[in-house]
C-alpha atoms as a PDB file:
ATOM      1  CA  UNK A   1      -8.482   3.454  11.247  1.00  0.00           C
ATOM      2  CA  UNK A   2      -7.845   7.385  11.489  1.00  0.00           C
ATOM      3  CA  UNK A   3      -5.299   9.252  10.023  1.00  0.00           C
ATOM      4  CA  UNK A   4      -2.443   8.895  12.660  1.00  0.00           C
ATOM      5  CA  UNK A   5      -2.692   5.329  12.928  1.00  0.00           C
ATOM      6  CA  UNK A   6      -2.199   5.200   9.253  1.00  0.00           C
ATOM      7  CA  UNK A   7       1.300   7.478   9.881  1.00  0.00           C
ATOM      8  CA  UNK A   8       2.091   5.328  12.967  1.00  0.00           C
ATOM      9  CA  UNK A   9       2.386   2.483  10.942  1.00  0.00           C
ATOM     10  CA  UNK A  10       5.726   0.792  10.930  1.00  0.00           C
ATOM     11  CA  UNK A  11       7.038  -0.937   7.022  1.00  0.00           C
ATOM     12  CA  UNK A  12       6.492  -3.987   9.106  1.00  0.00           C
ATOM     13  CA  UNK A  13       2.842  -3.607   9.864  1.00  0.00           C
ATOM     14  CA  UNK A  14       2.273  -2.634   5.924  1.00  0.00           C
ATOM     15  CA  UNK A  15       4.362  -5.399   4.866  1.00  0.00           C
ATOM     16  CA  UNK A  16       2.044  -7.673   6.929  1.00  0.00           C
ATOM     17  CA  UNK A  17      -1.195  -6.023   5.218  1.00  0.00           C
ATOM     18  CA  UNK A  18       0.266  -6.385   1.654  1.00  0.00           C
ATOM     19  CA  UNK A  19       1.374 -10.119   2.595  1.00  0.00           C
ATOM     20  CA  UNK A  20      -2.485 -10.985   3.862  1.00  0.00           C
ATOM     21  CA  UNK A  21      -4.511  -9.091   1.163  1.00  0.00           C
ATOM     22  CA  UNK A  22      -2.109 -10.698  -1.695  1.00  0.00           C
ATOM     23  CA  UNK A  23      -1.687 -13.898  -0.606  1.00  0.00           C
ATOM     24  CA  UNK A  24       2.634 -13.254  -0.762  1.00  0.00           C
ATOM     25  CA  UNK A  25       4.774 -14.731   1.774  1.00  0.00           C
ATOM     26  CA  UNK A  26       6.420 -11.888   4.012  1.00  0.00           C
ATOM     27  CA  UNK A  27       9.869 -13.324   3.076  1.00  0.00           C
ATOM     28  CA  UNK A  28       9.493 -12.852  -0.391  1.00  0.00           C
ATOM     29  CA  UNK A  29       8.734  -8.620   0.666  1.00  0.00           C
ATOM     30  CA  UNK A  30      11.367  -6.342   1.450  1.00  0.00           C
ATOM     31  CA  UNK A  31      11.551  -2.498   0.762  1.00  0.00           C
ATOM     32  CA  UNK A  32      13.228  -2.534  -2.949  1.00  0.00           C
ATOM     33  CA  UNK A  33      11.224  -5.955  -3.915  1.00  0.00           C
ATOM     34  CA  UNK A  34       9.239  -4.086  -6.746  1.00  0.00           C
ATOM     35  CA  UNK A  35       5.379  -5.213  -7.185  1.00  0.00           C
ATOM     36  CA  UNK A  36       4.723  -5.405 -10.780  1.00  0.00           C
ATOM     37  CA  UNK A  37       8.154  -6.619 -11.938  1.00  0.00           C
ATOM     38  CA  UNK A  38       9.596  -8.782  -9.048  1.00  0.00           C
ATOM     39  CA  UNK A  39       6.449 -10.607  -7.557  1.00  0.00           C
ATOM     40  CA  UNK A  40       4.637 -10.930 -10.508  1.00  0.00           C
ATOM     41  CA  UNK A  41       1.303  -8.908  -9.922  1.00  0.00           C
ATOM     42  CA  UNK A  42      -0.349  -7.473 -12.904  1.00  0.00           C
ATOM     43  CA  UNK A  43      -2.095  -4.103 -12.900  1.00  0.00           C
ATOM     44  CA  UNK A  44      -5.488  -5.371 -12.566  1.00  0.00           C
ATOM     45  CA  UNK A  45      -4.617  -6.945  -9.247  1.00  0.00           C
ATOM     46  CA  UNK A  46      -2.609  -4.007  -8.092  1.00  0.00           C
ATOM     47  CA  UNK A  47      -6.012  -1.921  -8.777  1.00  0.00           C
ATOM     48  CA  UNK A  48      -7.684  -4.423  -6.364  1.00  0.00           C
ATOM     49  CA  UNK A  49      -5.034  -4.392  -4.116  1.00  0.00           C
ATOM     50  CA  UNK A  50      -5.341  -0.844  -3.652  1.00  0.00           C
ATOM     51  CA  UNK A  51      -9.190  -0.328  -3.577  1.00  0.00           C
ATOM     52  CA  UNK A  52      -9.257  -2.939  -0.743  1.00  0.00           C
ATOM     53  CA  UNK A  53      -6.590  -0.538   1.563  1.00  0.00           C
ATOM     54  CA  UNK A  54      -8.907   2.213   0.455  1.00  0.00           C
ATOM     55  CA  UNK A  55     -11.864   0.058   2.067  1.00  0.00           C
ATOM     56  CA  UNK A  56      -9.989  -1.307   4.863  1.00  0.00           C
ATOM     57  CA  UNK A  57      -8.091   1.844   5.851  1.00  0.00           C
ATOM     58  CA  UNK A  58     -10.930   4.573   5.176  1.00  0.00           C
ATOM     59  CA  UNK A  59      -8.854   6.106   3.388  1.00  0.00           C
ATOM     60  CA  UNK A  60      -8.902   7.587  -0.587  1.00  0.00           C
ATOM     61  CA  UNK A  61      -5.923   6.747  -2.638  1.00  0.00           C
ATOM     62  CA  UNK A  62      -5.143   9.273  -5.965  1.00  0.00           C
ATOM     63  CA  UNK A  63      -4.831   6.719  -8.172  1.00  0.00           C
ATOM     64  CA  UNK A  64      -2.945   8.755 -11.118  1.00  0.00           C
ATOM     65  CA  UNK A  65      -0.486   9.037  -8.400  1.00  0.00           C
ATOM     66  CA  UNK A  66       0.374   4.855  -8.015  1.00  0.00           C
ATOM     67  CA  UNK A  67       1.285   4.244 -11.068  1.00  0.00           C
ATOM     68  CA  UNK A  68       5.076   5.824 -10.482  1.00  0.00           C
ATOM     69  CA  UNK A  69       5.429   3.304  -7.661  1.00  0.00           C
ATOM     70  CA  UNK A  70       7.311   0.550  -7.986  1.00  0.00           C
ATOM     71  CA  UNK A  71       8.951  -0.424  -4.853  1.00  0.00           C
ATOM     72  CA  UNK A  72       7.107  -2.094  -1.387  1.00  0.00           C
ATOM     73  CA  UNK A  73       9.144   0.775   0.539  1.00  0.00           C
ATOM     74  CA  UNK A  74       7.565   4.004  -2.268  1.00  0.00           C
ATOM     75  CA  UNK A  75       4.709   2.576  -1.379  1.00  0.00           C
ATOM     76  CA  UNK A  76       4.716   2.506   2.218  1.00  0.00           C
ATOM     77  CA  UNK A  77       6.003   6.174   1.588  1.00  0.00           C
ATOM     78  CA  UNK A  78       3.111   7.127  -0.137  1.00  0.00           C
ATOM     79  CA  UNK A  79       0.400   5.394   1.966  1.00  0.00           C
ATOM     80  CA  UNK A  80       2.209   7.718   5.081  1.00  0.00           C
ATOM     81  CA  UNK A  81       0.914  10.566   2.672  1.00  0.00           C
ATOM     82  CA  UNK A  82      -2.367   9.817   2.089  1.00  0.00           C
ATOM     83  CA  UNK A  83      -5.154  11.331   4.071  1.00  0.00           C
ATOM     84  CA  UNK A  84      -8.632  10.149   5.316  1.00  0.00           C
ATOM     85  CA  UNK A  85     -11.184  11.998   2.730  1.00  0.00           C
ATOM     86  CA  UNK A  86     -12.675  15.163   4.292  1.00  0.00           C
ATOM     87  CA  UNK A  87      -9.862  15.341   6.536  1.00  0.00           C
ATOM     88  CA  UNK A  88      -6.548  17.448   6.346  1.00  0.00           C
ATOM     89  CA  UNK A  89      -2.768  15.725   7.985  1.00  0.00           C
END
């Protein structure tokens, strides 16, 4: 996946991603359902979570910068953000 596909993706498309790699149902994910607190993920899986996008997406997350996210939708926010590695948006 390059760089623009990773912009062109619609909430819907990420919410499908986060519903497959965790194992959530879609209709328990909206844009203000927060991770940690409302689904009941812990940190550790949330690390795994996000190393998995990085492998799947070939893509390099900052991970100092995740840890302010708490909502689905500042997530999809931030993933528009991040950039293949080597490569500028």
């Amino acid at each position: 996946m390059n760089n623009e596909n990773i912009k062109a993706m619609s909430f819907e498309e990420f919410k499908n991603l986060v519903s497959e790699k965790l194992g959530i149902d879609q209709s328990r994910l909206h844009k203000k359902v927060k991770l940690l607190d409302n689904l009941g993920i812990d940190s550790l899986t949330l690390i795994n979570f996000l190393i998995s996008l990085e492998r799947k997406l070939n893509i390099k997350i900052p991970m100092d910068k995740v840890y302010s996210l708490k909502t689905l939708e500042e997530y999809y926010l931030f993933f528009q953000t991040v950039t293949i590695p080597g490569k500028r948006s």
